[in-house]
Protein backbone atom coordinates (compact mmCIF):
# COMPACT_ATOMS: atom_id res chain seq x y z
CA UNK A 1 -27.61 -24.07 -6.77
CA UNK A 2 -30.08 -26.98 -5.99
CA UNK A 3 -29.22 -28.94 -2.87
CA UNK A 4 -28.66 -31.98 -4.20
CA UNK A 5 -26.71 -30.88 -6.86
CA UNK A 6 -24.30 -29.73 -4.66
CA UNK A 7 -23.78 -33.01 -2.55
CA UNK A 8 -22.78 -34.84 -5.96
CA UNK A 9 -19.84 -32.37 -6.95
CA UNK A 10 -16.50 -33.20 -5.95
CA UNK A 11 -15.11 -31.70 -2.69
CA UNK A 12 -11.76 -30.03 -4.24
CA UNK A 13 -14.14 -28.39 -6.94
CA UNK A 14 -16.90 -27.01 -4.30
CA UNK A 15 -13.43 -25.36 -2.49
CA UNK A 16 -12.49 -23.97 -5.51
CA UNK A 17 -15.85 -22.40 -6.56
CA UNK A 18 -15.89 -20.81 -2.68
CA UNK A 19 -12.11 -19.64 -2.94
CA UNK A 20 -13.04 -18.38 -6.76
CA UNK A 21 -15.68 -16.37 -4.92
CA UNK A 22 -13.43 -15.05 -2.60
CA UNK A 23 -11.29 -13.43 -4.84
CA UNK A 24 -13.99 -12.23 -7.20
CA UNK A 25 -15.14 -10.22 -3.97
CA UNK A 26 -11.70 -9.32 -2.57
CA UNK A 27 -10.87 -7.49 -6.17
CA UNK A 28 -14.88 -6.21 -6.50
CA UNK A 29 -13.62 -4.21 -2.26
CA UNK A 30 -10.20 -2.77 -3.93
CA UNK A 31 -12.28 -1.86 -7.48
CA UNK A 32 -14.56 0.17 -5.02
CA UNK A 33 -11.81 1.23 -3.01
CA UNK A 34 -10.10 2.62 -5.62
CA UNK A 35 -12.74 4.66 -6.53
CA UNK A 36 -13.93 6.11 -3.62
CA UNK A 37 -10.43 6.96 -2.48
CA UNK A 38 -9.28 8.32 -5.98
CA UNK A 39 -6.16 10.26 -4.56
CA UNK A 40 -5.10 7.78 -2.58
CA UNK A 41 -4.90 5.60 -5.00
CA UNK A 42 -3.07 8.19 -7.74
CA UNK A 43 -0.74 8.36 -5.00
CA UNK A 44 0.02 5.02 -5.12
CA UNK A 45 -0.04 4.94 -8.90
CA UNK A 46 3.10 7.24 -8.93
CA UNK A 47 4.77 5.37 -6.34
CA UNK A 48 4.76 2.00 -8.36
CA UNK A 49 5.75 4.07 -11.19
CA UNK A 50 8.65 5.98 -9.73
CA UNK A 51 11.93 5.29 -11.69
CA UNK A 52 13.66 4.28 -8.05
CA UNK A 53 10.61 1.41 -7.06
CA UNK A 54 11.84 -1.62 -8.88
CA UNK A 55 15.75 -0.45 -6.90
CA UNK A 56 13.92 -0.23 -3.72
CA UNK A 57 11.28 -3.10 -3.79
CA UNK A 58 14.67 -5.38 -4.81
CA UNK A 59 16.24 -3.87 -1.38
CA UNK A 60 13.34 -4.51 0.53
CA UNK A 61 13.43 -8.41 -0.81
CA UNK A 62 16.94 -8.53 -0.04
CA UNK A 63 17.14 -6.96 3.64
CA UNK A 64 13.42 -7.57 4.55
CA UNK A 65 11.41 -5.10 6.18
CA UNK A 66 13.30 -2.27 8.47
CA UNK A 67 13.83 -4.01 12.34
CA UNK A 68 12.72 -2.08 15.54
CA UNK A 69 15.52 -1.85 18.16
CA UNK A 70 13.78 -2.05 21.98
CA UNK A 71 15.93 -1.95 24.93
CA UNK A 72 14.21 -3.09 28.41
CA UNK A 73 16.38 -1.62 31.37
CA UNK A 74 15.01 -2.13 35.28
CA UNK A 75 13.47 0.82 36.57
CA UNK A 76 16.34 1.73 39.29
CA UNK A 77 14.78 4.64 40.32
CA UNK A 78 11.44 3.70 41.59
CA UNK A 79 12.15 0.22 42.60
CA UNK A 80 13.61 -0.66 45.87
CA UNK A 81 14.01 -4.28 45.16
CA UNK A 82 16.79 -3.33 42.76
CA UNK A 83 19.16 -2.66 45.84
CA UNK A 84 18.95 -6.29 46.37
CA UNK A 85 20.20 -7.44 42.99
């Protein structure tokens, strides 16, 4: 597109022509993805279409994502300071 030409168009529009673009190429990377990695994505194919997704994608939206439980203890064994406390 001519320089000038592009100076004259409205900022909000330019935006949406580069986010438009964007997309076009995130979708053109999973297109290619998907077949290159053919399996993989048949695999994934069956999970969406398992009778017990929709049950637990409505779980995960309800309970959010599984938490990690991490315990920190002092290291009593190796530390002399730890007499002191």
């Amino acid at each position: 597109m001519p320089e000038d030409v592009v100076h004259h168009m409205p900022e909000d529009f330019v935006l949406y022509l580069a986010n438009q673009q964007m997309r076009h190429t995130a979708l053109q990377s999973v297109s290619r993805a998907a077949k290159v990695r053919n399996d993989r994505f048949c695999e994934f194919t069956e999970l969406v279409n398992s009778p017990t997704f929709d049950a637990e994608l409505a779980m995960a939206r309800r309970f959010g994502p599984p938490s990690c439980f991490l315990t920190i203890a002092p290291d009593d064994v190796h530390d002399p300071a730890i007499v002191w406390a």
